[in-house]
C-alpha atoms as a PDB file:
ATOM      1  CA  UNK A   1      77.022 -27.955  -0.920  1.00  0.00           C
ATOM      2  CA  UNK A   2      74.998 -26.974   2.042  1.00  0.00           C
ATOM      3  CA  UNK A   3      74.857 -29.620   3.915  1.00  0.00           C
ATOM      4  CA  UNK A   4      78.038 -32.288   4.971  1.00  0.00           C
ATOM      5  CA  UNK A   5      78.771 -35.173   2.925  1.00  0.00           C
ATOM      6  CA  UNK A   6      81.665 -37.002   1.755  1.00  0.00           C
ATOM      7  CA  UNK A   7      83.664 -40.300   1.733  1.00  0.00           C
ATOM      8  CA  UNK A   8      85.577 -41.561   4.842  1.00  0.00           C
ATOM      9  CA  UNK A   9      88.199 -44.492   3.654  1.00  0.00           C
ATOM     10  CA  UNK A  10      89.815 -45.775   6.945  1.00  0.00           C
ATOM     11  CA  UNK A  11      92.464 -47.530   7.193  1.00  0.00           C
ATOM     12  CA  UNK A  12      90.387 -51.059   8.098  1.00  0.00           C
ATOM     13  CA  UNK A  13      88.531 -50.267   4.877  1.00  0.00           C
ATOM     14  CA  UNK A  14      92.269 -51.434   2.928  1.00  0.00           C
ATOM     15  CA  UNK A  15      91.795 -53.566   0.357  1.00  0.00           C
ATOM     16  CA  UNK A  16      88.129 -52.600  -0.610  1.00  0.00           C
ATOM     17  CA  UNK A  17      88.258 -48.752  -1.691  1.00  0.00           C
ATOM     18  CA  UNK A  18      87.552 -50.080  -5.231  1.00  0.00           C
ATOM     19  CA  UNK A  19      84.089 -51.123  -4.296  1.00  0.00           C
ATOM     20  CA  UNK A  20      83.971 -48.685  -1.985  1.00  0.00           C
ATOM     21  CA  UNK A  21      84.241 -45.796  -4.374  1.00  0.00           C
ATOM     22  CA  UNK A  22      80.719 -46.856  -6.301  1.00  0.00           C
ATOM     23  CA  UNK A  23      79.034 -46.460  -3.066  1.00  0.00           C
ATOM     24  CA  UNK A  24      79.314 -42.471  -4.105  1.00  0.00           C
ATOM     25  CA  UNK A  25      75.837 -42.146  -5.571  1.00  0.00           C
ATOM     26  CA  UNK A  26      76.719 -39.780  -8.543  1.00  0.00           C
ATOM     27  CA  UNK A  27      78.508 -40.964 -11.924  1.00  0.00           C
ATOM     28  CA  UNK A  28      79.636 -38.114 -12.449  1.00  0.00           C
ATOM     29  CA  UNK A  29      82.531 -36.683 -10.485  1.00  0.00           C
ATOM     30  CA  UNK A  30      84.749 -33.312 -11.974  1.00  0.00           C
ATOM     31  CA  UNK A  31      86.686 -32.307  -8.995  1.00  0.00           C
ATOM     32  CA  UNK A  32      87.772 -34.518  -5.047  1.00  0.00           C
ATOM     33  CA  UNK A  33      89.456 -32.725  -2.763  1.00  0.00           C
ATOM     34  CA  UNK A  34      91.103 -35.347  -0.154  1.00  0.00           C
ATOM     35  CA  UNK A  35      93.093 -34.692   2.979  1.00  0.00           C
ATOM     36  CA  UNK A  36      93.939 -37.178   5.182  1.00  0.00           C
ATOM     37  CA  UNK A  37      93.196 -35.106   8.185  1.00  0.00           C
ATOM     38  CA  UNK A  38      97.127 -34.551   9.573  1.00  0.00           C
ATOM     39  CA  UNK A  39      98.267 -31.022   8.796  1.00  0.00           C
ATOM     40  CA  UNK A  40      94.876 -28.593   8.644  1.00  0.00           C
ATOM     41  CA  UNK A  41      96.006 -24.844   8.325  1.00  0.00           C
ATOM     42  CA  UNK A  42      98.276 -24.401  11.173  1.00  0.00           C
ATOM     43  CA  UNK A  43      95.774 -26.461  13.596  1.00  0.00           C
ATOM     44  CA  UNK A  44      97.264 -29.585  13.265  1.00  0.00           C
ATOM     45  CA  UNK A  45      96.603 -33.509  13.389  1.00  0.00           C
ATOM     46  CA  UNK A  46      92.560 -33.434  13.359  1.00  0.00           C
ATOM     47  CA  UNK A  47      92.352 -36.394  12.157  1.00  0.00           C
ATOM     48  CA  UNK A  48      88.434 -37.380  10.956  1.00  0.00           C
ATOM     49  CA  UNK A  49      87.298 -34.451  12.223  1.00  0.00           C
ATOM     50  CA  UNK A  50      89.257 -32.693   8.873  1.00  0.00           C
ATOM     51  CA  UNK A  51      86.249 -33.262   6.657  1.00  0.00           C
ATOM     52  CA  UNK A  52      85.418 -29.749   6.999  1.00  0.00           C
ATOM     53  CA  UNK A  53      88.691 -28.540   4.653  1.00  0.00           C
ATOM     54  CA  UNK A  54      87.691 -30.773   1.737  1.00  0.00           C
ATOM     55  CA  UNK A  55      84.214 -29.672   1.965  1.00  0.00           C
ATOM     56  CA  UNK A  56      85.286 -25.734   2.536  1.00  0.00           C
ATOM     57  CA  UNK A  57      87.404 -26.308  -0.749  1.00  0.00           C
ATOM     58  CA  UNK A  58      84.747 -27.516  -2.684  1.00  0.00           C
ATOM     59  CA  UNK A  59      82.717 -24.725  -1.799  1.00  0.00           C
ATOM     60  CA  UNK A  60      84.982 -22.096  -3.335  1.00  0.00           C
ATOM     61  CA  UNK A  61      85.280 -23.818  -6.361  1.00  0.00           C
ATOM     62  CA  UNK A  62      81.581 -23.507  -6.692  1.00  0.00           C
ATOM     63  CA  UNK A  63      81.007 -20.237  -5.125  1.00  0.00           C
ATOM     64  CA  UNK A  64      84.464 -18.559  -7.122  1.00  0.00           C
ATOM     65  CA  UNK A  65      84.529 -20.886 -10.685  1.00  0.00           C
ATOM     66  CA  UNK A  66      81.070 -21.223 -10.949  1.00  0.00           C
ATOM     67  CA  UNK A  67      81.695 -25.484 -10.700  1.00  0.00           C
ATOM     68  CA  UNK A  68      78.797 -27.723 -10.497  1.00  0.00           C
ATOM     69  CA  UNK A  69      78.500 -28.717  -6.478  1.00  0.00           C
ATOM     70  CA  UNK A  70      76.909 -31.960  -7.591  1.00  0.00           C
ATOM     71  CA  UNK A  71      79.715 -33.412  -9.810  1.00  0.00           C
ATOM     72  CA  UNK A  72      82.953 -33.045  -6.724  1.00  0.00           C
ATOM     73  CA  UNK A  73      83.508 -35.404  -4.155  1.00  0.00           C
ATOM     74  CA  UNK A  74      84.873 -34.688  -0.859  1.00  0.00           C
ATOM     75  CA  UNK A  75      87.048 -37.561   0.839  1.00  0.00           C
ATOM     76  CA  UNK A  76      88.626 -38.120   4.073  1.00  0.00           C
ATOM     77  CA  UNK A  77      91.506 -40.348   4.582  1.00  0.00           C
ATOM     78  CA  UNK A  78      91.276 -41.781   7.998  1.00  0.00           C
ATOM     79  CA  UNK A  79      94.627 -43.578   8.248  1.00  0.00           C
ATOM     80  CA  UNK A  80      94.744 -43.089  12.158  1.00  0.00           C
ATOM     81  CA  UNK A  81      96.067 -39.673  13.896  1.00  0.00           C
ATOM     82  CA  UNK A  82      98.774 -38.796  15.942  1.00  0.00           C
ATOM     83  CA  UNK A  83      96.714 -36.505  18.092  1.00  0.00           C
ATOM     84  CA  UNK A  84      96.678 -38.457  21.806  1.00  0.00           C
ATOM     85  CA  UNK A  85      93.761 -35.758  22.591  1.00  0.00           C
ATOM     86  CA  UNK A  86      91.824 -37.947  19.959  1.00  0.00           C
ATOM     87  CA  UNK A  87      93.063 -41.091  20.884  1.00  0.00           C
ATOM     88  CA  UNK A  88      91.970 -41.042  24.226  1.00  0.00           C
ATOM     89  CA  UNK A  89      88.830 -39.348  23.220  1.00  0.00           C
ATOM     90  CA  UNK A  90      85.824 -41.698  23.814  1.00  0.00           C
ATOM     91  CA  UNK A  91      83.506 -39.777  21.378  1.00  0.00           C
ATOM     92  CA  UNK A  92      86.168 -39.304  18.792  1.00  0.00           C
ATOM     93  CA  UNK A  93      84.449 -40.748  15.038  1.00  0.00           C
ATOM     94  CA  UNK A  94      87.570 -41.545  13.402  1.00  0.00           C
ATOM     95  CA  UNK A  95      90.213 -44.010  14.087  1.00  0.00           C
ATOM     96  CA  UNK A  96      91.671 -43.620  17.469  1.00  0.00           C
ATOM     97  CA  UNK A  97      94.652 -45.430  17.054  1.00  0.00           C
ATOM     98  CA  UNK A  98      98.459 -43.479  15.580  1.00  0.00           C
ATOM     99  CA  UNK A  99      98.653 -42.582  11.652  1.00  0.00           C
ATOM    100  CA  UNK A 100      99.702 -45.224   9.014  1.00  0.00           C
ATOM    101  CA  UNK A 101     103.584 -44.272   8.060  1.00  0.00           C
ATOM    102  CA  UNK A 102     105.941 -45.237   5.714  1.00  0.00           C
ATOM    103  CA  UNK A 103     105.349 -47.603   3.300  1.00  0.00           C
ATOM    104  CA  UNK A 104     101.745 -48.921   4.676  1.00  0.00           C
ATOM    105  CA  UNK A 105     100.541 -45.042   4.315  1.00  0.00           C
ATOM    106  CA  UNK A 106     101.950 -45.117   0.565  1.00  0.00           C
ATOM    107  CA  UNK A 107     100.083 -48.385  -0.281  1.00  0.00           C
ATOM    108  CA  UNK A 108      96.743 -46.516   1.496  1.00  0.00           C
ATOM    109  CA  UNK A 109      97.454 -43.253  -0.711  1.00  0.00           C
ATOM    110  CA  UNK A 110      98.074 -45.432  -3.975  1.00  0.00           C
ATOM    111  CA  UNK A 111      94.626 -47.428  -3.802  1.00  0.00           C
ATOM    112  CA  UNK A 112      92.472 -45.004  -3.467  1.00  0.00           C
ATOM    113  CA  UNK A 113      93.806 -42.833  -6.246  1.00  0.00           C
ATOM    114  CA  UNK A 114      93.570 -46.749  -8.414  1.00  0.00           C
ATOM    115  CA  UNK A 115      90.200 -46.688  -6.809  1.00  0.00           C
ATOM    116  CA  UNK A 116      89.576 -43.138  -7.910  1.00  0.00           C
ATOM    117  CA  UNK A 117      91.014 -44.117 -11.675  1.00  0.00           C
ATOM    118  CA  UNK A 118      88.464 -46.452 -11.928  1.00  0.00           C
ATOM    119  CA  UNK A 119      85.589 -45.060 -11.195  1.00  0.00           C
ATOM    120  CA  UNK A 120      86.380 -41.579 -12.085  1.00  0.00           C
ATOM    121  CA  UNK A 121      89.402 -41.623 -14.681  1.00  0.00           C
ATOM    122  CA  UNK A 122      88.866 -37.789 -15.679  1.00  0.00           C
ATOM    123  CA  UNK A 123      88.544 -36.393 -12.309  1.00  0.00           C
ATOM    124  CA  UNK A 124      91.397 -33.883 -11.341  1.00  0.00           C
ATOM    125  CA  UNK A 125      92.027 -35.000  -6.750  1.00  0.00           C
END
């Protein structure tokens, strides 16, 4: 893991994780780590730019259980942020409009882990 990468679902990706998940190019995935960005240790909503704690995860399970960096998957829920900072931010990579709730955020949640089930039915997220 020495280099970023990972999956970003977004919330206009709804309705295709499924396809979206073989785009990862191993077939072999042990461990994903997945945040959706909104509560990152005591810094808040960061939205996208939370790819870094799935990643950072990952990493100790390599560097402290000896896992195999090439079979875990990092993933980033972008399902909006509440952050008006990133909102208004022009350069801001994720999507810059406020966080699915409720019921639409549960639907969002429930495909990818179908999505993640059939592509990787053994992995522990």
């Amino acid at each position: 893991m020495r280099r970023e990468k990972g999956m970003y679902f977004t919330a206009d990706d709804i309705g295709h994780f499924q396809s979206m998940m073989f785009n990862w190019p191993s077939d072999k995935v042990d461990v994903i780590v997945v945040t959706d960005g909104s509560r990152i240790l005591g810094l808040g909503d960061l939205g996208s730019n939370g790819m870094g704690i799935p990643i950072g995860k990952l990493v100790l399970y390599c560097a402290c259980a000896g896992l195999n960096p090439n079979r875990m998957l990092p993933v980033m829920l972008d399902l909006g942020t509440n952050n008006k900072e990133l909102i208004d931010d022009p350069f801001y990579h994720g999507i810059d409009r406020p966080r699915l709730t409720g019921d639409a955020y549960i639907e969002a949640v429930d495909e990818f882990m179908d999505a993640v089930r059939g592509r990787y039915p053994n992995a522990l997220v």
